[in-house]
Protein backbone atom coordinates (compact mmCIF):
# COMPACT_ATOMS: atom_id res chain seq x y z
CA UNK A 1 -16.66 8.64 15.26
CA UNK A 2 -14.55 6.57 12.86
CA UNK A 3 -10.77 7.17 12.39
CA UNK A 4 -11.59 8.60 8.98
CA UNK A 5 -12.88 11.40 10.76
CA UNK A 6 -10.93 11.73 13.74
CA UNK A 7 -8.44 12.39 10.99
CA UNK A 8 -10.41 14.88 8.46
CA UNK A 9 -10.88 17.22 11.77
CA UNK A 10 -7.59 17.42 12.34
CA UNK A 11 -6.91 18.44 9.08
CA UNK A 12 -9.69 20.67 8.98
CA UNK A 13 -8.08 22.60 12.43
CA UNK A 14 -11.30 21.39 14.56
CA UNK A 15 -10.31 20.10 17.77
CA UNK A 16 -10.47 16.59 16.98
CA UNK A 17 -11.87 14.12 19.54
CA UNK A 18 -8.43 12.81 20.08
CA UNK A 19 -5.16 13.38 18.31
CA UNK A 20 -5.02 10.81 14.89
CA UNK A 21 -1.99 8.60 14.73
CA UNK A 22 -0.31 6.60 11.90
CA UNK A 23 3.41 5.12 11.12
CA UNK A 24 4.68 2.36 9.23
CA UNK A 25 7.55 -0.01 10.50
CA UNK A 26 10.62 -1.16 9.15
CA UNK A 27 10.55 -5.19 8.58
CA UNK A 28 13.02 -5.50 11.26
CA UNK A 29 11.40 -3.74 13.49
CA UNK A 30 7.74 -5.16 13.18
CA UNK A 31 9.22 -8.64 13.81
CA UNK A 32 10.68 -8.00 16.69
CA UNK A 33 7.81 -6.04 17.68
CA UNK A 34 5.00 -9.15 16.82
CA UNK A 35 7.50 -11.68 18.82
CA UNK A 36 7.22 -9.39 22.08
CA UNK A 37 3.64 -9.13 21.69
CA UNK A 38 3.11 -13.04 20.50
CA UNK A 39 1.23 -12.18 17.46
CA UNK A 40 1.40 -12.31 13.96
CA UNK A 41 -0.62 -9.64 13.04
CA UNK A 42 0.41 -6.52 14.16
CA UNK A 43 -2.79 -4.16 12.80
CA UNK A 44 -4.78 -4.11 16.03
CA UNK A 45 -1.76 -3.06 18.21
CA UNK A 46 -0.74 -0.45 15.83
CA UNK A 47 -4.37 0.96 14.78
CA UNK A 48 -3.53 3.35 12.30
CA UNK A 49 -5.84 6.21 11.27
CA UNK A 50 -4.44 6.69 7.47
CA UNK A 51 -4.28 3.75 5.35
CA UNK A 52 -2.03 3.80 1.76
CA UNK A 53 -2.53 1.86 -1.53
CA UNK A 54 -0.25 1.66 -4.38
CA UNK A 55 -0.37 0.64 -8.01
CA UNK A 56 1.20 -2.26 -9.27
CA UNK A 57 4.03 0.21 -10.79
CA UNK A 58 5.42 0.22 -7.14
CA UNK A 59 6.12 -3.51 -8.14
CA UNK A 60 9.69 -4.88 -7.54
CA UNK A 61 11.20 -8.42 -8.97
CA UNK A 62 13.84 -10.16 -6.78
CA UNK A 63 17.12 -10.01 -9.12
CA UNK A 64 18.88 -12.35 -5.95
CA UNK A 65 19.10 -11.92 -2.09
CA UNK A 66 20.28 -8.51 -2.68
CA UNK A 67 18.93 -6.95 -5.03
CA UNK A 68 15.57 -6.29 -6.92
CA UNK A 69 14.46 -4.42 -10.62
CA UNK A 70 12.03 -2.10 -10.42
CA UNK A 71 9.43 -0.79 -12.51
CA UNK A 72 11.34 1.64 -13.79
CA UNK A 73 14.48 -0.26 -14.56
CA UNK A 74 16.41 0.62 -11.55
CA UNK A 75 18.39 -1.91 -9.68
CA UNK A 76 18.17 -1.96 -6.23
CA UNK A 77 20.90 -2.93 -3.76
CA UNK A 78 19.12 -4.24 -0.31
CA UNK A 79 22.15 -5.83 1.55
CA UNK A 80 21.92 -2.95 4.34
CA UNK A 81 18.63 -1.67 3.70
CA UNK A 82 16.06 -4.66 3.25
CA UNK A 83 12.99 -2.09 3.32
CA UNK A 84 13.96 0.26 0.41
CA UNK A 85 17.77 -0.11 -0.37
CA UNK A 86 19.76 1.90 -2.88
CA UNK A 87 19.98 2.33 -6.33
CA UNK A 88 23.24 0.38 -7.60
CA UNK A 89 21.89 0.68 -11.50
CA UNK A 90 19.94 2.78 -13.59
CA UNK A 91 18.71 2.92 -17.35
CA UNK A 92 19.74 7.00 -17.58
CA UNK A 93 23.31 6.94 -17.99
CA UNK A 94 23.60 9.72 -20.75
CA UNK A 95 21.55 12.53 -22.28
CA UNK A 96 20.54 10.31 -24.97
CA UNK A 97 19.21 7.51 -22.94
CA UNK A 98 16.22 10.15 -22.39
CA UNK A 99 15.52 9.87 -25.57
CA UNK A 100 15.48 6.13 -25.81
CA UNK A 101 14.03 5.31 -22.48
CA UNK A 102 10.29 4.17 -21.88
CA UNK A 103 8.22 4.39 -18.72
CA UNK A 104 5.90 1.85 -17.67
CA UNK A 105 2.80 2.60 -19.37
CA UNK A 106 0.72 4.64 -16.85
CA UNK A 107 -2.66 3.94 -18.98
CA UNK A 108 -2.63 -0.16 -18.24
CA UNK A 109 -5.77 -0.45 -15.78
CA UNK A 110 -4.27 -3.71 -14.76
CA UNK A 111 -1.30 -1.45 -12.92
CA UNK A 112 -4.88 0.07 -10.58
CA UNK A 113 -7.65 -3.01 -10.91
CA UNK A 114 -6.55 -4.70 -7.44
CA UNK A 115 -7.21 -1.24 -5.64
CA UNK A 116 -10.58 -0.72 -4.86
CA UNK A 117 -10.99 -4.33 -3.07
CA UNK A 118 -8.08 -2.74 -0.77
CA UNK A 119 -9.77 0.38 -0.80
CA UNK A 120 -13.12 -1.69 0.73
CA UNK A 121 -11.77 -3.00 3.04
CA UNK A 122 -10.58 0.14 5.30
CA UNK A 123 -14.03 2.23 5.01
CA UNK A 124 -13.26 3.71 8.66
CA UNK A 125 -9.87 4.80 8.10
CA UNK A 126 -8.26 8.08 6.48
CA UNK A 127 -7.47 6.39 3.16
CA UNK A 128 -4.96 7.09 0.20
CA UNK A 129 -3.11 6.49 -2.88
CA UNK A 130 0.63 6.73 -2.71
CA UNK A 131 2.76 8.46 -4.73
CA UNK A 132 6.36 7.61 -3.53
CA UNK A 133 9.42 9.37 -5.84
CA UNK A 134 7.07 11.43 -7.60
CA UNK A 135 9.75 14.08 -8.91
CA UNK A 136 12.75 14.60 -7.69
CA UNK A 137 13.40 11.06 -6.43
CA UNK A 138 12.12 9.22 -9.59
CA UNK A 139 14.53 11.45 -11.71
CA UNK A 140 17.38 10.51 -9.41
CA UNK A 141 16.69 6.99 -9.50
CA UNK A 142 16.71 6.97 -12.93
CA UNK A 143 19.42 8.94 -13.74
CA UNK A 144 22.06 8.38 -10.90
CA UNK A 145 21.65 11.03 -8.02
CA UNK A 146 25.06 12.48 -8.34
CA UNK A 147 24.98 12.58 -11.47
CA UNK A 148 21.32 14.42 -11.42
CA UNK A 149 22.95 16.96 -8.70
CA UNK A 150 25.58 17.77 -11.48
CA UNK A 151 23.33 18.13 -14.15
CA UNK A 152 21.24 20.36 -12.09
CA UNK A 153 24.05 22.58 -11.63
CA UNK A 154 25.32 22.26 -15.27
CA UNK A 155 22.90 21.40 -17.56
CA UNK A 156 19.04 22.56 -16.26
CA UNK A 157 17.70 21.79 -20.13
CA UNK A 158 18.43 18.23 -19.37
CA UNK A 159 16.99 18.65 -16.13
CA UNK A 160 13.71 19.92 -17.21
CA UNK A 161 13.42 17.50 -19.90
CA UNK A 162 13.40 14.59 -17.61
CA UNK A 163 11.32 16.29 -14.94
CA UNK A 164 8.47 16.87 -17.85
CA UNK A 165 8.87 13.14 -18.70
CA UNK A 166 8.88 12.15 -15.28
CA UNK A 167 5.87 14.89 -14.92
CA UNK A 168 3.55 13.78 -17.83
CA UNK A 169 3.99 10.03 -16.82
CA UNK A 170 2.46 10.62 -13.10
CA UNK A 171 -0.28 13.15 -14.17
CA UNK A 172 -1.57 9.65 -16.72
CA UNK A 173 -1.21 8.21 -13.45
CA UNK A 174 -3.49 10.26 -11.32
CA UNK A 175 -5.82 10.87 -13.69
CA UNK A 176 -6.45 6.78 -13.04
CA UNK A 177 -6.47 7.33 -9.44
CA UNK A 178 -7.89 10.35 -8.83
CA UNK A 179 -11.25 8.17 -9.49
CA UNK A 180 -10.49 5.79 -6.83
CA UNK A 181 -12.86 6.38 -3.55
CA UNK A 182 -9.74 7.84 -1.70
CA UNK A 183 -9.69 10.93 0.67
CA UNK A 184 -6.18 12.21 -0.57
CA UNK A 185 -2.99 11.67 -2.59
CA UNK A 186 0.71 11.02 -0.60
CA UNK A 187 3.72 12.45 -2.51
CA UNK A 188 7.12 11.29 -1.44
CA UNK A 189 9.95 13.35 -2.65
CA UNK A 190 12.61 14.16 0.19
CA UNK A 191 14.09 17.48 -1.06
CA UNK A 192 16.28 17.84 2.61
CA UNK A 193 19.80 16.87 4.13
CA UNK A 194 19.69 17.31 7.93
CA UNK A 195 20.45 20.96 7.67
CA UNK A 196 19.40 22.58 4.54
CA UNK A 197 17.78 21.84 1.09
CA UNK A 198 19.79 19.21 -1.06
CA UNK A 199 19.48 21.80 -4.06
CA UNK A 200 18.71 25.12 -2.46
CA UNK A 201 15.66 27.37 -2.36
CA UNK A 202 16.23 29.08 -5.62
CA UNK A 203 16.75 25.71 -7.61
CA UNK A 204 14.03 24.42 -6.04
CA UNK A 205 11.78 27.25 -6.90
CA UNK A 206 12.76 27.26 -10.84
CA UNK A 207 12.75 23.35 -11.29
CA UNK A 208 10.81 21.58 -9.14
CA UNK A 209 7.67 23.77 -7.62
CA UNK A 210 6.25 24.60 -10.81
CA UNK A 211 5.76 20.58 -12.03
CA UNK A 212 4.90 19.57 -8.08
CA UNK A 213 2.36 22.29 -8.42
CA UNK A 214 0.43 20.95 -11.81
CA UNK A 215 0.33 17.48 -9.82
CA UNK A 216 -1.02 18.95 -6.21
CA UNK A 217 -3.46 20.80 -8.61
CA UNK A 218 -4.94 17.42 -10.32
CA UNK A 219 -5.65 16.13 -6.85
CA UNK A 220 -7.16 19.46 -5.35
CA UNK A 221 -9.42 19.84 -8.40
CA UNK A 222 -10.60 15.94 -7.62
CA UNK A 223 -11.24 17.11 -3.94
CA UNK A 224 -8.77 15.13 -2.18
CA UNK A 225 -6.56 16.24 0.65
CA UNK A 226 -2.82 16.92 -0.38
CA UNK A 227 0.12 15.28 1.89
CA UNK A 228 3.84 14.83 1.41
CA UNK A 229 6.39 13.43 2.96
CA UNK A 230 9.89 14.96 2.70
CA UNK A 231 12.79 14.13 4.80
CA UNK A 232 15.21 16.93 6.08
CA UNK A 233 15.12 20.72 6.71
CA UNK A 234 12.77 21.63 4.54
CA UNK A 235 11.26 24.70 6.85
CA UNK A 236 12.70 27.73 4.26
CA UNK A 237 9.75 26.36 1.74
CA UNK A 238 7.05 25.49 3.55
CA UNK A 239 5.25 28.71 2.67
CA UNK A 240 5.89 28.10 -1.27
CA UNK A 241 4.37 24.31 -0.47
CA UNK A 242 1.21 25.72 1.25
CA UNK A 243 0.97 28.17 -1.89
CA UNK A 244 0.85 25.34 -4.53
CA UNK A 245 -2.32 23.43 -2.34
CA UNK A 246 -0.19 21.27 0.78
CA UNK A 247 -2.47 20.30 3.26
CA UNK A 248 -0.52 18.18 5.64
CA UNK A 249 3.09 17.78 5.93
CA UNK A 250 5.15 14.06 7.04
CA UNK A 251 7.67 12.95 8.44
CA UNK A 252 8.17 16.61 10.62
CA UNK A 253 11.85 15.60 11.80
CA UNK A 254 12.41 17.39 15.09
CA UNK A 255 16.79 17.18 14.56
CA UNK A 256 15.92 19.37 11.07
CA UNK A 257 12.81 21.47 12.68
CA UNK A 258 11.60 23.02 15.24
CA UNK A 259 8.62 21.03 15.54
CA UNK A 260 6.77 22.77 18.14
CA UNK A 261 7.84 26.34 16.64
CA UNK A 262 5.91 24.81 13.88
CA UNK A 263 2.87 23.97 15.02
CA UNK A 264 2.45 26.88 16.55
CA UNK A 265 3.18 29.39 13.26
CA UNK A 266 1.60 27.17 10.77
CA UNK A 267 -1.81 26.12 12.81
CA UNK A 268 -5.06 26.69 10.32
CA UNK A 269 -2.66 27.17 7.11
CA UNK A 270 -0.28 24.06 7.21
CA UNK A 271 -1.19 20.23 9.39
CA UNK A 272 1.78 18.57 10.33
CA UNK A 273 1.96 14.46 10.57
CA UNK A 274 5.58 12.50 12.41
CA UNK A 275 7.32 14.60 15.44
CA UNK A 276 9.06 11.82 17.39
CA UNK A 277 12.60 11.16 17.14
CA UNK A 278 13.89 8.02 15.57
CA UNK A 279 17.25 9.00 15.93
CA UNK A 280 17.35 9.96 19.68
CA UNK A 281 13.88 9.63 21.55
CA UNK A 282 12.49 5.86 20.63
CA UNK A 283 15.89 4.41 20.40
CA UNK A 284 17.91 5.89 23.03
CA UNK A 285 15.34 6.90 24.86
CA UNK A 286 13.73 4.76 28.10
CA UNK A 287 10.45 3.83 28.12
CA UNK A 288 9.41 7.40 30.92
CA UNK A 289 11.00 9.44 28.30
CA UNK A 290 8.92 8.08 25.03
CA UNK A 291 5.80 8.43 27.20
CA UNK A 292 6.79 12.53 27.99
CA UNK A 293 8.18 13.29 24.45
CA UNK A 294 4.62 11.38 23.51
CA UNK A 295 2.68 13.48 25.65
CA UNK A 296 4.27 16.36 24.80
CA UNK A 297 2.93 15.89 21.29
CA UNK A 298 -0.21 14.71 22.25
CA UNK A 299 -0.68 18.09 23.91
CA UNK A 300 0.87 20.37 21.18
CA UNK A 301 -2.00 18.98 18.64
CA UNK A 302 -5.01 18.70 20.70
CA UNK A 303 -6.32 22.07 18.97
CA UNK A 304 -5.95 20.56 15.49
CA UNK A 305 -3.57 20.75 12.24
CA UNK A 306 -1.36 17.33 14.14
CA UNK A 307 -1.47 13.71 13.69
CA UNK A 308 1.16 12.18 15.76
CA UNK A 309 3.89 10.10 14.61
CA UNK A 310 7.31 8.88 14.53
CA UNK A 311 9.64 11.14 12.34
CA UNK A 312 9.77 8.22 9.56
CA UNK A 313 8.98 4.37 9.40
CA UNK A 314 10.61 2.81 12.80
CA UNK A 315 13.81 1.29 12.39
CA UNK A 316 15.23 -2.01 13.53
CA UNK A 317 17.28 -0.70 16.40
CA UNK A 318 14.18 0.65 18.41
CA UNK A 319 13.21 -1.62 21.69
CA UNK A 320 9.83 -3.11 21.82
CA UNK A 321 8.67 -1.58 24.89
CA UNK A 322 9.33 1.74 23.67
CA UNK A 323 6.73 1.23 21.32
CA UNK A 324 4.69 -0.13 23.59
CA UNK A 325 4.58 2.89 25.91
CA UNK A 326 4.25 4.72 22.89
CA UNK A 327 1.19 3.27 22.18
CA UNK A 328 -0.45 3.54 25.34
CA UNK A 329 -0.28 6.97 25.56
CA UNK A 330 -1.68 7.05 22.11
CA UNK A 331 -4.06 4.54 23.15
CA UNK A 332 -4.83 6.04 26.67
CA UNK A 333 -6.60 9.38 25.00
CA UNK A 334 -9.63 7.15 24.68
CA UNK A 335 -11.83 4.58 25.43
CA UNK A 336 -10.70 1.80 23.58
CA UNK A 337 -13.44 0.25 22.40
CA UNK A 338 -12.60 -3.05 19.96
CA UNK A 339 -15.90 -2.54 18.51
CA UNK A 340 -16.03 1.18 18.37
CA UNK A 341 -12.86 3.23 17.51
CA UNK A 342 -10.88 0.10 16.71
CA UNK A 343 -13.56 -1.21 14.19
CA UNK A 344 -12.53 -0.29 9.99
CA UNK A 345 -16.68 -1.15 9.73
């Protein structure tokens, strides 16, 4: 069985043959990860079961060593953070910049054309089109995110008006690549701090689950799995997520949630994808310990509804070896078969 399907029965709740994995790592951290191993290419080692595309709107131009311009307008300032980095400039500085401001045009097939090849390529894996900042962190971008906050306390009009802008350009967008041969659509939109919503259930509910709803609806009605990936405590709406069409949830940050707790209460209604630590177990933790917290994972999914991860993309400060150990317990559920499981063919 390919890793396509390993990862469907998971999400299904069948016992899969093996629990699914699949992370991403920080720049940083893969090169210090291909040195240890002497390789360049990293794919083999890592063997992830979910592979992502995105559409040329994801595109950034370098500005200088810094700092890059988005699609969108938005300056980014990667000094500290060379993966993603932080908005430093935006084109939404007033209410009537809204008015005045234009989104990358959505209906260009050139934004899509390079995705099938990509698609082609990774037949055997769980594959997808992702949808990173798809409400709440678009707006911010755009806008300035304390300056969003405030509005969203002062001025929900405003709000609304920009979410519906922001909502209308990525619906044109899916309706593109909702006819891509993909098995589901990613939505990245981190709506948590470490211990609560950023906004609070109630705002939450009134401004932003009715517009994620219309866009987990265009993917459902396609027949494509739903993920997303928010950061934080997020636990107080995973019922209203599950309600709008959810099928799997990322990163699953054991410091905000009870990750196990989880599992267990959600299993056959909600699949959960991440689970180790990046801020204690894989960087402070020895090599013994990332194999037990790995195992301990491992175990907790085995029934279904769990593909294992790392609570977000690996940062620079975790060891080689950790990952290493990490990977052969991963690794050591199976056979490992370089023409079998490890083939995309």
């Amino acid at each position: 069985m390919d890793r396509r399907n390993i990862v469907i029965q998971a999400l299904r709740f069948e016992k899969p043959a093996y629990v699914p994995w699949s992370y991403r790592l920080t720049q940083r951290c893969a090169q210090r990860l291909a040195e240890s191993l002497s390789t360049k290419e990293l794919d083999d080692f890592l063997a992830p079961h979910i592979f992502d595309v995105r559409s040329h709107l994801r595109d950034t131009e370098a500005i200088d060593a810094d700092h890059v311009r988005d699609r969108y307008g938005v300056t980014w300032d990667r000094s500290v953070d060379h993966d993603i980095g932080s908005p430093c400039d935006w084109p939404i500085k007033n209410r009537d910049d809204l008015d005045r401001y234009a989104f990358p045009d959505a209906n260009n097939l050139c934004e899509y054309e390079h995705l099938p090849a990509q698609l082609a390529q990774h037949l055997g894996r769980f594959r997808r089109y992702s949808l990173a900042m798809c409400l709440f962190e678009r707006s911010w971008s755009l806008r300035g995110f304390e300056d969003l906050l405030a509005d969203m306390a002062s001025d929900a009009g405003f709000v609304e008006a920009l979410f519906d802008r922001v909502l209308e350009h990525h619906l044109t967008l899916l309706s593109h690549v909702l006819k891509l041969d993909i098995d589901g659509v990613h939505f990245g939109d981190d709506y948590g701090m470490q211990t609560a919503l950023i906004m609070g259930p109630s705002v939450w509910r009134r401004l932003i689950k009715p517009r994620l709803s219309r866009m987990f609806a265009a993917a459902r009605d396609a027949g494509k799995f739903v993920s997303l990936h928010s950061c934080g405590a997020v636990t107080e709406i995973l019922p209203d997520l599950i309600e709008i069409g959810l099928d799997f949830f990322n990163p699953f940050q054991p410091e905000a949630m009870d990750v196990f707790a989880l599992l267990r209460q959600y299993r056959g209604r909600l699949a959960f994808h991440g689970g180790l630590s990046i801020q204690q177990t894989l960087p402070r933790g020895n090599v013994d310990e990332v194999r037990r917290e790995s195992r301990r994972l491992i175990d907790a999914g085995k029934e279904g509804g769990y593909i294992f991860a790392p609570s977000h993309d690996v940062p620079s400060d975790v060891l080689p070896e950790n990952l290493i150990a990490m990977m052969e317990v991963l690794k050591g559920q199976i056979e490992y078969d370089r023409q079998g499981a490890d083939s995309d063919e």
